[in-house]
C-alpha atoms as a PDB file:
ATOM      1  CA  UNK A   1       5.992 -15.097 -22.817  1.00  0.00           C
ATOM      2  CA  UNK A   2       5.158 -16.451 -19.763  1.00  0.00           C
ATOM      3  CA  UNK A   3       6.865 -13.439 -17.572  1.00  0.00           C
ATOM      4  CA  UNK A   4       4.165 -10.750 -19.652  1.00  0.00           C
ATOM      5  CA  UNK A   5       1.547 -12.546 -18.261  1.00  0.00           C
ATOM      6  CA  UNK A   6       2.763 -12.262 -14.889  1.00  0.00           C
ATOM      7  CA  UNK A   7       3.308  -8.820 -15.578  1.00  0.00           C
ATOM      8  CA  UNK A   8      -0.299  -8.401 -16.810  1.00  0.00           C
ATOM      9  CA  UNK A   9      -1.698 -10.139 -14.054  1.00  0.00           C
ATOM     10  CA  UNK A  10       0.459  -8.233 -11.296  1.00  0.00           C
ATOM     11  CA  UNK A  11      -0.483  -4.799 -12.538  1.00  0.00           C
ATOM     12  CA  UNK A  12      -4.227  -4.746 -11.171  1.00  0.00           C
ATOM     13  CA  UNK A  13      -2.882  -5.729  -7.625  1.00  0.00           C
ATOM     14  CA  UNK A  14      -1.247  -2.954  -7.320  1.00  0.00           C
ATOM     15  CA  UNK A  15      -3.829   0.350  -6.489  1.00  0.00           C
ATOM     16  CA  UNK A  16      -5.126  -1.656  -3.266  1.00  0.00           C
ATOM     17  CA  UNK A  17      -2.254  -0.410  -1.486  1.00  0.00           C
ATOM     18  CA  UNK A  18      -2.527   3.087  -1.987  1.00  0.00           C
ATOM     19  CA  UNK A  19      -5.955   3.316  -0.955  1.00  0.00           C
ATOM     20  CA  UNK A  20      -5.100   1.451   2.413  1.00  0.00           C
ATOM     21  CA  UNK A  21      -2.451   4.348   3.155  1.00  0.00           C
ATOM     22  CA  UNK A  22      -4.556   7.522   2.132  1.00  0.00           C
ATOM     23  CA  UNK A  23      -7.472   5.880   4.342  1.00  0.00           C
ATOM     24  CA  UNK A  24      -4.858   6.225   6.872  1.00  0.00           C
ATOM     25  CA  UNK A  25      -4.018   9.569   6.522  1.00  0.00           C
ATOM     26  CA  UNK A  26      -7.339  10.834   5.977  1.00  0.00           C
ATOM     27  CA  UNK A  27      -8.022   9.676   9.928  1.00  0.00           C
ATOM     28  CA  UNK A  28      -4.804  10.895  11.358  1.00  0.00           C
ATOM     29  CA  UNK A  29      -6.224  14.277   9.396  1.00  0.00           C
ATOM     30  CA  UNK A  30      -9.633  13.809  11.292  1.00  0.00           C
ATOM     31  CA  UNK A  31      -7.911  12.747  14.344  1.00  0.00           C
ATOM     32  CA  UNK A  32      -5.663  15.804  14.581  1.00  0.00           C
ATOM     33  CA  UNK A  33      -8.787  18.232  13.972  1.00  0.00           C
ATOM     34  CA  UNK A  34     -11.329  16.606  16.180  1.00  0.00           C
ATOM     35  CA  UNK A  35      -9.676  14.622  18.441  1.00  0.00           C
ATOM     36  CA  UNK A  36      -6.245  16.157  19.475  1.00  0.00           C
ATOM     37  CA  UNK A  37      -5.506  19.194  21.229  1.00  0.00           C
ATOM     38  CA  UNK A  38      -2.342  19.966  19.413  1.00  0.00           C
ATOM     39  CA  UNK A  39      -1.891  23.357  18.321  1.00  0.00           C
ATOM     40  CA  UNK A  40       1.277  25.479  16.815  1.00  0.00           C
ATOM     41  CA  UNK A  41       3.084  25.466  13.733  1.00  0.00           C
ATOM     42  CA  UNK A  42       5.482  22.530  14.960  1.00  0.00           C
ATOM     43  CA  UNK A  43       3.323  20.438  16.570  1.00  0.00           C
ATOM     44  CA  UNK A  44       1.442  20.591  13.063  1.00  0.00           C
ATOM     45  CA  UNK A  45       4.471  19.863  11.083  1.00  0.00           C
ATOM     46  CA  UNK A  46       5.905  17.352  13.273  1.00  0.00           C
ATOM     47  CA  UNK A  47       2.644  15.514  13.551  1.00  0.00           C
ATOM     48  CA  UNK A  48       1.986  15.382  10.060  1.00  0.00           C
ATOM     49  CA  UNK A  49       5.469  14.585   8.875  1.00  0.00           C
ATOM     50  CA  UNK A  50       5.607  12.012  10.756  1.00  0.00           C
ATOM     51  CA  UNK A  51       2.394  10.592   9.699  1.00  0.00           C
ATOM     52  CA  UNK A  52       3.510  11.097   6.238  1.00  0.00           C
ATOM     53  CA  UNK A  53       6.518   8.799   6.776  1.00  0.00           C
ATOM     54  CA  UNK A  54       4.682   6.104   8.677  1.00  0.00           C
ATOM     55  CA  UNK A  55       1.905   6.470   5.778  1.00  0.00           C
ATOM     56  CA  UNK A  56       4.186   5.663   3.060  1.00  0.00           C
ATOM     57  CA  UNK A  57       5.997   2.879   5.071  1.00  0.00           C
ATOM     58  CA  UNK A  58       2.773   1.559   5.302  1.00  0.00           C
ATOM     59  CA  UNK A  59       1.974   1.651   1.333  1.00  0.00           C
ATOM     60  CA  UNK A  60       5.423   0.368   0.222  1.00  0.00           C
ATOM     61  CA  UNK A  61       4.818  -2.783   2.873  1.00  0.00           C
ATOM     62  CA  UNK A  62       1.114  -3.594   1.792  1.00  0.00           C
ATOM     63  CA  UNK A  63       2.464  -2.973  -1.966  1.00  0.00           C
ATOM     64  CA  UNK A  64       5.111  -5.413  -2.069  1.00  0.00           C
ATOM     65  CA  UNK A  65       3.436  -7.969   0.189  1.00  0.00           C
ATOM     66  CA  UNK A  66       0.289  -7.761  -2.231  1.00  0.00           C
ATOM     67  CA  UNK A  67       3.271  -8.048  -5.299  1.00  0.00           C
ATOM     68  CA  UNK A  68       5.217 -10.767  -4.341  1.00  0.00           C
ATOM     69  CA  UNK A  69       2.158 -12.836  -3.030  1.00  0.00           C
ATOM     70  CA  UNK A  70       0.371 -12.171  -6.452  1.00  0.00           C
ATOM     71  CA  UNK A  71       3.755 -12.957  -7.926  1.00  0.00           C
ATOM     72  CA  UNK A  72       3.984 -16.665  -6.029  1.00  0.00           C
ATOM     73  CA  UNK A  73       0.716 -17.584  -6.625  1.00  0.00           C
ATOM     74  CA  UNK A  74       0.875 -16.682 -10.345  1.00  0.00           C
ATOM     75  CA  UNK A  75       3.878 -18.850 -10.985  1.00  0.00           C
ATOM     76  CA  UNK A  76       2.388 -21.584  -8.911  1.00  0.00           C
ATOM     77  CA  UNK A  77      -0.679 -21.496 -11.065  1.00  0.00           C
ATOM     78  CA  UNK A  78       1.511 -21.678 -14.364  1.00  0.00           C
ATOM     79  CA  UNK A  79       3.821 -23.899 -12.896  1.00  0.00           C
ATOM     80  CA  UNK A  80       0.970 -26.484 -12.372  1.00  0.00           C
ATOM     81  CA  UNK A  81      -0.970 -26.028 -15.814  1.00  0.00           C
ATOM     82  CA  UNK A  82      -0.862 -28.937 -17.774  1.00  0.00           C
ATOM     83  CA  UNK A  83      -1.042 -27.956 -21.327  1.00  0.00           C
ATOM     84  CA  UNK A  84      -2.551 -30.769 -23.743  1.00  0.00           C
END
Protein backbone atom coordinates (compact mmCIF):
# COMPACT_ATOMS: atom_id res chain seq x y z
CA UNK A 1 0.00 0.00 0.00
CA UNK A 2 2.35 2.28 1.08
CA UNK A 3 4.76 1.87 -2.20
CA UNK A 4 1.34 3.11 -4.56
CA UNK A 5 1.41 6.10 -2.80
CA UNK A 6 4.88 6.75 -3.46
CA UNK A 7 4.20 5.88 -6.84
CA UNK A 8 1.29 8.37 -6.99
CA UNK A 9 3.13 10.99 -5.47
CA UNK A 10 6.38 10.49 -7.72
CA UNK A 11 4.48 10.63 -10.98
CA UNK A 12 3.77 14.56 -11.01
CA UNK A 13 7.59 15.19 -10.43
CA UNK A 14 8.38 13.90 -13.29
CA UNK A 15 7.45 16.50 -16.55
CA UNK A 16 9.77 19.27 -14.82
CA UNK A 17 12.61 17.67 -16.35
CA UNK A 18 11.67 17.61 -19.77
CA UNK A 19 10.81 21.09 -19.95
CA UNK A 20 14.33 22.07 -18.47
CA UNK A 21 15.99 20.12 -21.53
CA UNK A 22 13.72 21.38 -24.50
CA UNK A 23 14.33 25.03 -22.96
CA UNK A 24 17.78 24.04 -23.66
CA UNK A 25 17.54 23.10 -26.99
CA UNK A 26 15.27 25.67 -28.05
CA UNK A 27 18.44 28.27 -27.26
CA UNK A 28 21.16 26.19 -28.75
CA UNK A 29 18.40 26.39 -31.86
CA UNK A 30 18.37 30.29 -31.43
CA UNK A 31 21.96 30.36 -30.75
CA UNK A 32 22.97 28.50 -33.91
CA UNK A 33 20.63 30.85 -36.13
CA UNK A 34 21.42 34.18 -34.62
CA UNK A 35 24.40 33.92 -32.94
CA UNK A 36 26.84 31.46 -34.71
CA UNK A 37 28.40 31.66 -37.93
CA UNK A 38 28.35 28.01 -38.66
CA UNK A 39 27.28 27.02 -41.94
CA UNK A 40 27.35 23.50 -44.03
CA UNK A 41 25.62 20.38 -43.80
CA UNK A 42 28.19 18.97 -41.10
CA UNK A 43 28.71 21.67 -39.08
CA UNK A 44 24.73 21.53 -38.81
CA UNK A 45 24.63 17.93 -38.02
CA UNK A 46 27.50 17.82 -35.80
CA UNK A 47 26.29 20.80 -33.86
CA UNK A 48 22.98 19.62 -33.36
CA UNK A 49 23.80 16.02 -32.60
CA UNK A 50 25.75 16.88 -30.23
CA UNK A 51 23.38 19.15 -28.58
CA UNK A 52 20.92 16.43 -28.79
CA UNK A 53 23.14 14.14 -26.68
CA UNK A 54 24.13 16.72 -24.11
CA UNK A 55 20.21 17.65 -24.08
CA UNK A 56 19.11 14.32 -23.10
CA UNK A 57 22.04 13.81 -20.61
CA UNK A 58 20.75 16.73 -19.18
CA UNK A 59 16.94 15.41 -18.85
CA UNK A 60 17.85 11.89 -17.61
CA UNK A 61 20.16 13.79 -14.71
CA UNK A 62 17.45 16.46 -13.65
CA UNK A 63 14.84 13.39 -13.95
CA UNK A 64 16.34 11.09 -11.63
CA UNK A 65 17.71 13.70 -9.24
CA UNK A 66 14.03 15.20 -9.08
CA UNK A 67 12.92 11.08 -8.61
CA UNK A 68 15.01 9.92 -6.09
CA UNK A 69 14.82 13.25 -4.03
CA UNK A 70 10.91 13.06 -4.28
CA UNK A 71 11.43 9.41 -3.49
CA UNK A 72 13.56 10.21 0.00
CA UNK A 73 11.51 12.75 1.11
CA UNK A 74 8.30 10.73 0.57
CA UNK A 75 9.49 7.84 2.66
CA UNK A 76 10.81 10.21 5.24
CA UNK A 77 7.41 11.77 5.49
CA UNK A 78 5.70 8.22 5.90
CA UNK A 79 8.35 6.99 7.87
CA UNK A 80 7.64 9.75 10.51
CA UNK A 81 3.67 9.69 10.47
CA UNK A 82 2.35 8.65 13.55
CA UNK A 83 -0.89 7.00 12.93
CA UNK A 84 -3.43 7.12 16.03
Amino acid sequence: REREREAQVNVGVLGAHRFTGMFVFMYSVFYFRVRSSMSGTLQTVQFFGYTLLACYMFFLMLGTVGFYSSLTFIRYIYKNLKMD
